[in-house]
N, C-alpha and C. Protein backbone atom coordinates (compact mmCIF):
# COMPACT_ATOMS: atom_id res chain seq x y z
N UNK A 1 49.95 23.38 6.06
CA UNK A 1 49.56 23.22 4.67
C UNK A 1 49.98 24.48 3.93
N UNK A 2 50.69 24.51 2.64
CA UNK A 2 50.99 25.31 1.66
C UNK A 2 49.69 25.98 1.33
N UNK A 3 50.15 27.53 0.95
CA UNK A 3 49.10 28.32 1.15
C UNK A 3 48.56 28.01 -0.53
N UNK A 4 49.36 27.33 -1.49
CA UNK A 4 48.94 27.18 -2.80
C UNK A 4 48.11 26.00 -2.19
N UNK A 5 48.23 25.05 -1.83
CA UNK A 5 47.26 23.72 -0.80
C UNK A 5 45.96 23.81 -0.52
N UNK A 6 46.09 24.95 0.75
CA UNK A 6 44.76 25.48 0.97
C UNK A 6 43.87 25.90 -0.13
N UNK A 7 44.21 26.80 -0.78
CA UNK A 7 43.63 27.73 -2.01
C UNK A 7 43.08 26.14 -2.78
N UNK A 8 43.54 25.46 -3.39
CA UNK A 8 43.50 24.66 -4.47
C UNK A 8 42.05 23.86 -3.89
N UNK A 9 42.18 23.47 -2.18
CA UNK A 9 41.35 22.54 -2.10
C UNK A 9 40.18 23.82 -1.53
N UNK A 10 40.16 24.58 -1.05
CA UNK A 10 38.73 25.62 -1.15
C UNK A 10 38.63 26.14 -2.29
N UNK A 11 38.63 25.46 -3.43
CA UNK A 11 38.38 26.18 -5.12
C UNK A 11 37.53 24.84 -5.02
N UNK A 12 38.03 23.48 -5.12
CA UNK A 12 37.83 22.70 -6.26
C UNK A 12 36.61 21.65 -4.52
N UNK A 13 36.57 22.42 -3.18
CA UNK A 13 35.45 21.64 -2.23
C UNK A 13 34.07 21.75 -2.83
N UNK A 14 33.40 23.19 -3.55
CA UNK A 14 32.33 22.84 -3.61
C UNK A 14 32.05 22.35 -5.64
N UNK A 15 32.77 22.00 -5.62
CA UNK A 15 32.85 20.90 -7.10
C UNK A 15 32.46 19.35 -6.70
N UNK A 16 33.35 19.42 -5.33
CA UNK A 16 33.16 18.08 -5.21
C UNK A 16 32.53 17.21 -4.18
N UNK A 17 31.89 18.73 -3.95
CA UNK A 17 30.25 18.25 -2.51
C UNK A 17 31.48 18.59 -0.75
N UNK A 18 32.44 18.57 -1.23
CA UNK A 18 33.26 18.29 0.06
C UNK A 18 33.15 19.29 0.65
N UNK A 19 33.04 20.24 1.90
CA UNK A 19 33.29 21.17 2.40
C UNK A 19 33.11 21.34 3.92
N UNK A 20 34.40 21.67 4.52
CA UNK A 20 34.32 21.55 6.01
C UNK A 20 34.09 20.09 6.42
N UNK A 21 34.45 19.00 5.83
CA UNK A 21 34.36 18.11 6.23
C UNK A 21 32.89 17.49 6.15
N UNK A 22 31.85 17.80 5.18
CA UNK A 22 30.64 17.45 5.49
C UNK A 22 30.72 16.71 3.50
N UNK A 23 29.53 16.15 3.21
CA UNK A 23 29.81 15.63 2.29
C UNK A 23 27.93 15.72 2.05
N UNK A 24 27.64 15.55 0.43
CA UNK A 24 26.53 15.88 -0.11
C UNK A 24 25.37 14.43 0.35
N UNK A 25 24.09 14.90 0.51
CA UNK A 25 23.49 13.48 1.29
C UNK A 25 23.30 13.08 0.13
N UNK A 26 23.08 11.50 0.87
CA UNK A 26 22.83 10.17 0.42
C UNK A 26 21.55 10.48 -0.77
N UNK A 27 21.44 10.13 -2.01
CA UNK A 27 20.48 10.17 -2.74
C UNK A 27 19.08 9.26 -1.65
N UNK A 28 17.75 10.12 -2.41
CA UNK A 28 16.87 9.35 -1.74
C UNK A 28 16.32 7.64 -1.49
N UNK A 29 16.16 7.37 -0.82
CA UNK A 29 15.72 5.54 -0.95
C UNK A 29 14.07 6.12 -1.83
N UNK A 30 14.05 4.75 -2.08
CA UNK A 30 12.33 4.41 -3.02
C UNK A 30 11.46 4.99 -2.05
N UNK A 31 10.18 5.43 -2.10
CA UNK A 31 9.19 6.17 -1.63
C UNK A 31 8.52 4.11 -1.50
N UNK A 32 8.53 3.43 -1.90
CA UNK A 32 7.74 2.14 -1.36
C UNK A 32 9.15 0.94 -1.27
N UNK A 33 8.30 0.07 -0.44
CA UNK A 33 8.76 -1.08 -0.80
C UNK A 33 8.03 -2.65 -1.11
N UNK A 34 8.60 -3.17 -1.88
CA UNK A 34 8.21 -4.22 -2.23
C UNK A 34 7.20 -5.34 -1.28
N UNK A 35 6.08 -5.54 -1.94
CA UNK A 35 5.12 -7.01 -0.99
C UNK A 35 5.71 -7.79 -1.69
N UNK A 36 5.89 -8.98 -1.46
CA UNK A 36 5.90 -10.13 -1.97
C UNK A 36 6.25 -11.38 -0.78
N UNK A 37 4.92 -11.61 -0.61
CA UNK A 37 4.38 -12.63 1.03
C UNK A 37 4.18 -14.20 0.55
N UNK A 38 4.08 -14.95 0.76
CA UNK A 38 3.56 -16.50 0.81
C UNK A 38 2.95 -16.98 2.18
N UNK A 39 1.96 -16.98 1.86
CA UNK A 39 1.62 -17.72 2.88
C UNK A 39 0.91 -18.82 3.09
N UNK A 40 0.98 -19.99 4.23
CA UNK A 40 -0.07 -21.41 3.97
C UNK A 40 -1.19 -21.10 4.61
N UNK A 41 -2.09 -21.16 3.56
CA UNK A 41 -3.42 -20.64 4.38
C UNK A 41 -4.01 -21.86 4.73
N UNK A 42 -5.81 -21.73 5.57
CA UNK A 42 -6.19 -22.85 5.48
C UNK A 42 -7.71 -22.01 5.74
N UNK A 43 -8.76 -23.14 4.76
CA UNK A 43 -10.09 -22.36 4.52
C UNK A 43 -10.91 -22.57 5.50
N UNK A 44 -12.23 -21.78 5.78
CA UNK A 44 -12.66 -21.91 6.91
C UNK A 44 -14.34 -21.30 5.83
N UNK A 45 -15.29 -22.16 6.33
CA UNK A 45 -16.84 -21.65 5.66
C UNK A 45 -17.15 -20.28 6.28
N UNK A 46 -17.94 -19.37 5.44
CA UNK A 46 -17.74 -18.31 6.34
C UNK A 46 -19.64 -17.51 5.77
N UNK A 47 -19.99 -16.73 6.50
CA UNK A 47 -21.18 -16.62 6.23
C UNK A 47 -20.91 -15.07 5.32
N UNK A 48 -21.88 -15.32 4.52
CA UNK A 48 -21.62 -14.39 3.52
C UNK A 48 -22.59 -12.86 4.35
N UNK A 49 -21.87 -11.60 3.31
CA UNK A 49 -22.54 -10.33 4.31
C UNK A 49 -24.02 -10.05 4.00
N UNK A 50 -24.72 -9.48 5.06
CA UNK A 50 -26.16 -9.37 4.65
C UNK A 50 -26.18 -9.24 3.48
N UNK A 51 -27.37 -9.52 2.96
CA UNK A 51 -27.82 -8.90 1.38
C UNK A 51 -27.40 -9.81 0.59
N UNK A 52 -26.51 -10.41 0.77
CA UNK A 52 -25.61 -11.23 -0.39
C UNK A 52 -25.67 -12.36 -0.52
N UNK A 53 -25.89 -13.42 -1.50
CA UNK A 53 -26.07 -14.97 -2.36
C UNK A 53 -25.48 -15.45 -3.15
N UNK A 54 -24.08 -15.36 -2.97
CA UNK A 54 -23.11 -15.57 -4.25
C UNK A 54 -23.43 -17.03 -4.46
N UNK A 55 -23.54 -17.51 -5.97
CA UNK A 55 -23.66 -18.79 -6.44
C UNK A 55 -22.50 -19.41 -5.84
N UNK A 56 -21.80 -19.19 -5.57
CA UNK A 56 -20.35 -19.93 -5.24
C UNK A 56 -19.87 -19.63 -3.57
N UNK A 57 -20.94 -19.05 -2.87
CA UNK A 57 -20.78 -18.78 -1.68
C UNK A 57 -19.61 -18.11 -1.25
N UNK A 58 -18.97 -17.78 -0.16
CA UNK A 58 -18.40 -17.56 0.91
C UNK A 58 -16.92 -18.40 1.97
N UNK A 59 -15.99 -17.93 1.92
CA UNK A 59 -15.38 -18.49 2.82
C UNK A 59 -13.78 -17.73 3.29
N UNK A 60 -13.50 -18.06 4.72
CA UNK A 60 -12.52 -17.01 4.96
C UNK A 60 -11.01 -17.93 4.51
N UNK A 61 -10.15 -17.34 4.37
CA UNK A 61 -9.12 -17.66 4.04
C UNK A 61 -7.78 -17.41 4.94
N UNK A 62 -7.07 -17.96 5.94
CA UNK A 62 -6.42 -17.43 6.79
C UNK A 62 -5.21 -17.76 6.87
N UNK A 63 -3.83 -17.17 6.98
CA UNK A 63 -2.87 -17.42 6.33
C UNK A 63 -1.66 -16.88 7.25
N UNK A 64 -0.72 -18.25 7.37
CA UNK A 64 0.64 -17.43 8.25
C UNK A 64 1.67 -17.76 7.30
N UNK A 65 2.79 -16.60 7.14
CA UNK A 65 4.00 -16.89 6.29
C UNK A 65 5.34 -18.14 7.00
N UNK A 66 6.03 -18.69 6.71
CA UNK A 66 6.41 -19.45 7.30
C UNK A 66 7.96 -18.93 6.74
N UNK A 67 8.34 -17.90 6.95
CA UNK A 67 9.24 -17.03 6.85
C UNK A 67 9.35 -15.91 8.34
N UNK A 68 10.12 -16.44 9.20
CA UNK A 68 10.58 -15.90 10.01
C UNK A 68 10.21 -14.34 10.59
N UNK A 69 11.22 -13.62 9.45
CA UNK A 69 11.83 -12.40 9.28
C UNK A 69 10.34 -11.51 8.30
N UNK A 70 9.41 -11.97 8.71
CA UNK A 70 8.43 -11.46 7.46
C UNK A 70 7.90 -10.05 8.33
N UNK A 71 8.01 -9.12 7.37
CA UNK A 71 7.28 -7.74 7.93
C UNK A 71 5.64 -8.45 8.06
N UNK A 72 5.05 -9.08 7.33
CA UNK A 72 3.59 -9.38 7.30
C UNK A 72 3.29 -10.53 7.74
N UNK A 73 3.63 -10.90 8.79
CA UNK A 73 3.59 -12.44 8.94
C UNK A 73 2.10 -13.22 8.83
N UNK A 74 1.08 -12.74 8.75
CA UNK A 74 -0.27 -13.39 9.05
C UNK A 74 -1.24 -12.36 8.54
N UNK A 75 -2.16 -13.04 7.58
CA UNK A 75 -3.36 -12.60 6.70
C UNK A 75 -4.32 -12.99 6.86
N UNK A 76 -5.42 -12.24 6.92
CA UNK A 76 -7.07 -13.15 7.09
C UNK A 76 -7.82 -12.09 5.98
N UNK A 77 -8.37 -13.26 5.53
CA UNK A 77 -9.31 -12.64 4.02
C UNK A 77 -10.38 -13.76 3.69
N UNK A 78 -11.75 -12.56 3.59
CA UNK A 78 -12.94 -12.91 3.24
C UNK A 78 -12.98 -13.29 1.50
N UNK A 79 -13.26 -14.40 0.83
CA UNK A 79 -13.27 -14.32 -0.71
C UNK A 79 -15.21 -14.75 -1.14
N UNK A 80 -15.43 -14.07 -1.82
CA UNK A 80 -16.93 -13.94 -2.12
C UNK A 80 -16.86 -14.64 -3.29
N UNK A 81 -17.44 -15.90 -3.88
CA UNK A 81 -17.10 -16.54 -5.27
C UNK A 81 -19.01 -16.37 -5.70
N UNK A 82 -18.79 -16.04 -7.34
CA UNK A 82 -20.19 -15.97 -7.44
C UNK A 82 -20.12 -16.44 -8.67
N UNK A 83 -20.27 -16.27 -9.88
CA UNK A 83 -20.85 -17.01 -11.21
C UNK A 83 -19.83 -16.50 -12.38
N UNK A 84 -19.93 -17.62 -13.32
CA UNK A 84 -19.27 -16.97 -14.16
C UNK A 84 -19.19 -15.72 -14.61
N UNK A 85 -18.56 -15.07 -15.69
CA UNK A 85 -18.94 -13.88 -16.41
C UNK A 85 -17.83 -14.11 -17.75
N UNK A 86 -18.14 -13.16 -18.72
CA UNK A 86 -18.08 -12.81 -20.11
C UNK A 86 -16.74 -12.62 -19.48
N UNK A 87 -15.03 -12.93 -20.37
CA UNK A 87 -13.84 -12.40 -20.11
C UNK A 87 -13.38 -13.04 -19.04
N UNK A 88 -13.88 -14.05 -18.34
CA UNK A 88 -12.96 -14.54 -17.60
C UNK A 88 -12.61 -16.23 -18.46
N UNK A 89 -11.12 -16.87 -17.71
CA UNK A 89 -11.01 -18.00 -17.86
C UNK A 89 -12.08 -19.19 -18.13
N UNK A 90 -11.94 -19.95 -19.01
CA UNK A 90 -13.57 -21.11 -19.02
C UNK A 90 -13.49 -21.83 -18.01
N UNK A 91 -14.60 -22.30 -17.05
CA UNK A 91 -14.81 -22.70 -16.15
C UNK A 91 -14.70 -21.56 -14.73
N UNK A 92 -14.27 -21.18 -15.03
CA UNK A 92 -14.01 -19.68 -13.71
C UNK A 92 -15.41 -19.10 -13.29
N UNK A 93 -15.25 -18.42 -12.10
CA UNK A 93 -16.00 -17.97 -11.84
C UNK A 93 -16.00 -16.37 -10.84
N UNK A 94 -16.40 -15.56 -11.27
CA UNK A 94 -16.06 -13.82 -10.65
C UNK A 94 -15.83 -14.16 -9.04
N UNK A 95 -15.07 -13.48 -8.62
CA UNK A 95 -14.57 -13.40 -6.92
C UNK A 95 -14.26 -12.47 -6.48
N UNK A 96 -14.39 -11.73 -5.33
CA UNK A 96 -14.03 -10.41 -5.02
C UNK A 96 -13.83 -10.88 -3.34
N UNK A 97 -12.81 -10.48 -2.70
CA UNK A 97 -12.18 -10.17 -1.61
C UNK A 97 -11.87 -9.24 -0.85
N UNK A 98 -12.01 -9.15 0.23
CA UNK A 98 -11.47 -8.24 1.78
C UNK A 98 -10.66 -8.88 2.35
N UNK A 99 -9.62 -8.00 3.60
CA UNK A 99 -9.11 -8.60 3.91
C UNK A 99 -8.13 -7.46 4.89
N UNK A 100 -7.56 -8.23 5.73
CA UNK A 100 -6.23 -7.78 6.47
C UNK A 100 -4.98 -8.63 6.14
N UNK A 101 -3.94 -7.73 6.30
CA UNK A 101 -2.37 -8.02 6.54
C UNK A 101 -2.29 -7.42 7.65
N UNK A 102 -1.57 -8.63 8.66
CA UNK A 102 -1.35 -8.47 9.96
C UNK A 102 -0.15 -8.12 10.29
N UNK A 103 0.89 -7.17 10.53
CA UNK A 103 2.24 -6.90 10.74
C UNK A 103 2.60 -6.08 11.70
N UNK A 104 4.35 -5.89 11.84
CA UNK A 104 4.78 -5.83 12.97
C UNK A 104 4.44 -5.32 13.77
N UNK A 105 3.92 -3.91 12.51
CA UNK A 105 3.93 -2.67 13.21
C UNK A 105 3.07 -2.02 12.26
N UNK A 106 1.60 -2.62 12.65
CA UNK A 106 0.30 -2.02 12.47
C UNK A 106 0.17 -3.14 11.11
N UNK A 107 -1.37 -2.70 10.81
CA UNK A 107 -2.33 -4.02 9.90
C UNK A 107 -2.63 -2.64 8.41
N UNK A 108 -2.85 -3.26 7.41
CA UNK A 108 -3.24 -2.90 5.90
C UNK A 108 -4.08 -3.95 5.43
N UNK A 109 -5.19 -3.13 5.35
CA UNK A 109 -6.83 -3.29 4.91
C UNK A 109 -6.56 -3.42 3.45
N UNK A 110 -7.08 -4.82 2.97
CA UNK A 110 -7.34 -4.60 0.88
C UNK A 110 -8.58 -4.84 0.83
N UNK A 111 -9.12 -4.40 -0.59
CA UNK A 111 -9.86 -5.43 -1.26
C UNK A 111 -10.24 -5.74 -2.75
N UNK A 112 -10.10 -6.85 -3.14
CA UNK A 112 -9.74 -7.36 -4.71
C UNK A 112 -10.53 -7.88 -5.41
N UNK A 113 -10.68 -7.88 -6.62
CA UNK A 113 -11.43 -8.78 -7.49
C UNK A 113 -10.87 -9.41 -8.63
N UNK A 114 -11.20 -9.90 -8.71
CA UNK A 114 -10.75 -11.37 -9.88
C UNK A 114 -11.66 -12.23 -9.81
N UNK A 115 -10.57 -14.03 -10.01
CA UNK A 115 -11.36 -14.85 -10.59
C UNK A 115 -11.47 -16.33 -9.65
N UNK A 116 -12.57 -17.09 -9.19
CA UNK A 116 -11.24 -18.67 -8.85
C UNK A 116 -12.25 -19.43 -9.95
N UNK A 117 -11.01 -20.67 -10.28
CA UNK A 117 -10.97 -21.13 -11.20
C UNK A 117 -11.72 -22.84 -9.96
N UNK A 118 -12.89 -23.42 -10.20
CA UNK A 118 -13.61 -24.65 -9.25
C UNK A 118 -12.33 -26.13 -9.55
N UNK A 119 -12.33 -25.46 -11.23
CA UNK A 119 -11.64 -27.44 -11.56
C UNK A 119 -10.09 -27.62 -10.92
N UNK A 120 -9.43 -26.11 -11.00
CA UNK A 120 -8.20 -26.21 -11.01
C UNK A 120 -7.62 -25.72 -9.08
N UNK A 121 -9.32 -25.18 -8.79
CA UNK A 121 -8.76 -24.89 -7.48
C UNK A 121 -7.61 -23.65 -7.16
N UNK A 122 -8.24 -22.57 -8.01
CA UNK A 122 -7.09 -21.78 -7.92
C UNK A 122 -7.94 -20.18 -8.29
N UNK A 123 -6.69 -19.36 -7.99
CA UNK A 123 -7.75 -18.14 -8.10
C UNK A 123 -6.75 -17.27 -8.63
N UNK A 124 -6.99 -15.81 -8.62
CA UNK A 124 -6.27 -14.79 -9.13
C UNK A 124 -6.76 -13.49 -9.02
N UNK A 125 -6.47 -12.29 -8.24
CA UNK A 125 -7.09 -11.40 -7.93
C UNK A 125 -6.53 -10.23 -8.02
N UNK A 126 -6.53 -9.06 -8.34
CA UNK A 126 -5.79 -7.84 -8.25
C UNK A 126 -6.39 -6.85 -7.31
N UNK A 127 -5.49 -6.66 -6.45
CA UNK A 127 -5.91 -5.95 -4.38
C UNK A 127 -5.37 -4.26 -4.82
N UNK A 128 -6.22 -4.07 -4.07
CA UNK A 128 -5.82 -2.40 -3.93
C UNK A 128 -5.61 -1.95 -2.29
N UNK A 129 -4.43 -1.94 -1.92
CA UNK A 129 -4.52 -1.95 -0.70
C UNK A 129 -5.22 -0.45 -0.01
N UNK A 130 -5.54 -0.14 1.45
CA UNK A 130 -5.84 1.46 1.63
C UNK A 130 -4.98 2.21 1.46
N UNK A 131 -4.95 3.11 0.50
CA UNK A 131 -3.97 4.11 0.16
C UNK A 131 -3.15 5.00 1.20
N UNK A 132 -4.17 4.98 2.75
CA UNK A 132 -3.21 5.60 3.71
C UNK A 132 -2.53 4.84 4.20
N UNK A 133 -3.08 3.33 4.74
CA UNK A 133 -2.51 2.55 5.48
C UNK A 133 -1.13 1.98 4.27
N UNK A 134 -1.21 2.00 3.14
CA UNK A 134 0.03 2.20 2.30
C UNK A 134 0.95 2.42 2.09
N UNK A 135 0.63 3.93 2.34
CA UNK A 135 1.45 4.89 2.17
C UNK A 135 2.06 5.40 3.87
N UNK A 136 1.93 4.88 4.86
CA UNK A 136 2.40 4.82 6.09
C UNK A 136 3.27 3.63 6.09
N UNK A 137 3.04 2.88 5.26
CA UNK A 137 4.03 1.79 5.57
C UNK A 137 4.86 1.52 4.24
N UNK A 138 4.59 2.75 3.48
CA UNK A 138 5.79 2.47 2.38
C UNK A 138 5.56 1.18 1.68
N UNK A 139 4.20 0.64 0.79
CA UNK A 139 3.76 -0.47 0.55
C UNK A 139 3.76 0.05 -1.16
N UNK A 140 3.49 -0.09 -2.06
CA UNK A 140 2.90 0.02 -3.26
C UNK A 140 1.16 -0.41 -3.12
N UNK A 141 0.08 0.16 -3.42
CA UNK A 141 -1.12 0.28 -3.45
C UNK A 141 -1.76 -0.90 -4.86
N UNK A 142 -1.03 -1.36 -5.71
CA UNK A 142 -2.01 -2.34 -6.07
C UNK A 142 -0.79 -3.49 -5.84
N UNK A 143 -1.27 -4.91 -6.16
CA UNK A 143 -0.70 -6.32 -6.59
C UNK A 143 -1.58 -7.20 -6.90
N UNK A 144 -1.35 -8.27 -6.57
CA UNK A 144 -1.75 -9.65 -7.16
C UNK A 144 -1.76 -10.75 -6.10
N UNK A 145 -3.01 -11.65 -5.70
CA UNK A 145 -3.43 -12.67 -4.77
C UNK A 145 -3.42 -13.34 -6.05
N UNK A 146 -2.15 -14.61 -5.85
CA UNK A 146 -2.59 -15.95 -6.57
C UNK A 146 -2.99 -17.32 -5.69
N UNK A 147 -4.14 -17.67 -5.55
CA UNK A 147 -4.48 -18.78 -4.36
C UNK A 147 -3.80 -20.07 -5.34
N UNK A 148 -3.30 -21.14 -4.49
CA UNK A 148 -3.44 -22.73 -5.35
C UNK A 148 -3.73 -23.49 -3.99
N UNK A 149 -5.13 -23.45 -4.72
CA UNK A 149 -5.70 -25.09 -3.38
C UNK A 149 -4.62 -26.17 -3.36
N UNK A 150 -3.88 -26.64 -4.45
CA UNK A 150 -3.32 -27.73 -4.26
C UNK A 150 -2.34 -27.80 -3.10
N UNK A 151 -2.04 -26.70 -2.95
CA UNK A 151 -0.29 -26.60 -2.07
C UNK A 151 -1.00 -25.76 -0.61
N UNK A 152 -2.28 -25.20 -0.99
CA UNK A 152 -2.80 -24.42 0.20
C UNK A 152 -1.81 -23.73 0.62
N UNK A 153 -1.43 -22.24 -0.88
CA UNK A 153 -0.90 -21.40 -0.11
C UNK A 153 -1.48 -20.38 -1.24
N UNK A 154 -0.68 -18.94 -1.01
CA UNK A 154 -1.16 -17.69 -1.48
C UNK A 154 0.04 -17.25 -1.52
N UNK A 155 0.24 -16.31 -2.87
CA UNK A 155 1.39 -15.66 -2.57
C UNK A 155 0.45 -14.47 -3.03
N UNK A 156 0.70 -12.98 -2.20
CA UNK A 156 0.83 -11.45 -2.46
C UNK A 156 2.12 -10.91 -2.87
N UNK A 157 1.73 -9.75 -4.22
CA UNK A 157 3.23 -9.62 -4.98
C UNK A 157 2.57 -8.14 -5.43
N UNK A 158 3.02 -7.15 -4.85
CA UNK A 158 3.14 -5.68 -5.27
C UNK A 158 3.10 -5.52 -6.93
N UNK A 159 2.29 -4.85 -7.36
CA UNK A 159 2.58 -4.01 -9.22
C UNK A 159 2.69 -3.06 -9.14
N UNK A 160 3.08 -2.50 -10.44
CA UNK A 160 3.14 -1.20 -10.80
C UNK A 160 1.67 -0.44 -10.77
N UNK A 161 1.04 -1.50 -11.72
CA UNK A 161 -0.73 -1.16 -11.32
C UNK A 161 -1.74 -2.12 -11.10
């Protein structure tokens, strides 16, 4: 190589990340990744926890994705339904949930509150998953449980908040 050659490309290597053959790393990937699960659940009566009488009782909710390739393949969640309140949908009634996501490689604990709706058979909840078990699995910490009795399934879908 021409000694004007050499010179030119050790001027203009660290301009262009190049040097000795090594090259500048890969920008970072996202700090999370995306939930977004379906699963067909099927309900099961469930006894509510000491202390507790929700007007609308108790029941577990248990759920496998029917997606192969799913990091989360299988969910089990407690939903507590109790009485109306001020601000929700008409006919609705307040609901709050626990629960596991069962996956490949280790389980993430939530638990949510919202609404289910008796006429329409349907619900809506916003989960906060455990912030460690989260953040070990690169999850985003809140989303959204939409139940529809009709189809007896659930989809979980990661938010911003």
């Amino acid at each position: 190589m021409p000694l004007r050659s050499l010179l030119l490309c050790l001027c203009l290597a660290p301009v262009s990340g190049v040097f000795a053959g090594t090259a500048p790393p890969p920008a970072a990937a996202s700090a999370t990744v995306a939930l977004h699960v379906t699963y067909q659940v099927t309900e099961k009566p469930a006894k509510c926890p000491a202390g507790m009488h929700p007007q609308g009782g108790c029941v577990w909710l248990i759920g496998t994705t029917l997606e192969s390739a799913a990091r989360w393949p299988e969910m089990r969640r407690l939903a507590i339904v109790d009485a109306p309140a001020p601000g929700l949908p008409a006919g609705c009634d307040t609901a709050t949930s626990s629960g596991v996501l069962y996956g490949k490689h280790g389980n993430v604990h939530f638990k949510g509150r919202g609404y289910y709706c008796p006429k329409t058979d349907t619900a809506l909840y916003r989960y906060t998953l455990d912030a460690a078990q989260a953040k070990r699995h690169d999850l985003p910490v809140h989303g959204t449980i939409r139940y529809t009795g009709s189809s007896n399934s659930e989809i979980f879908a990661s938010s911003d908040q």
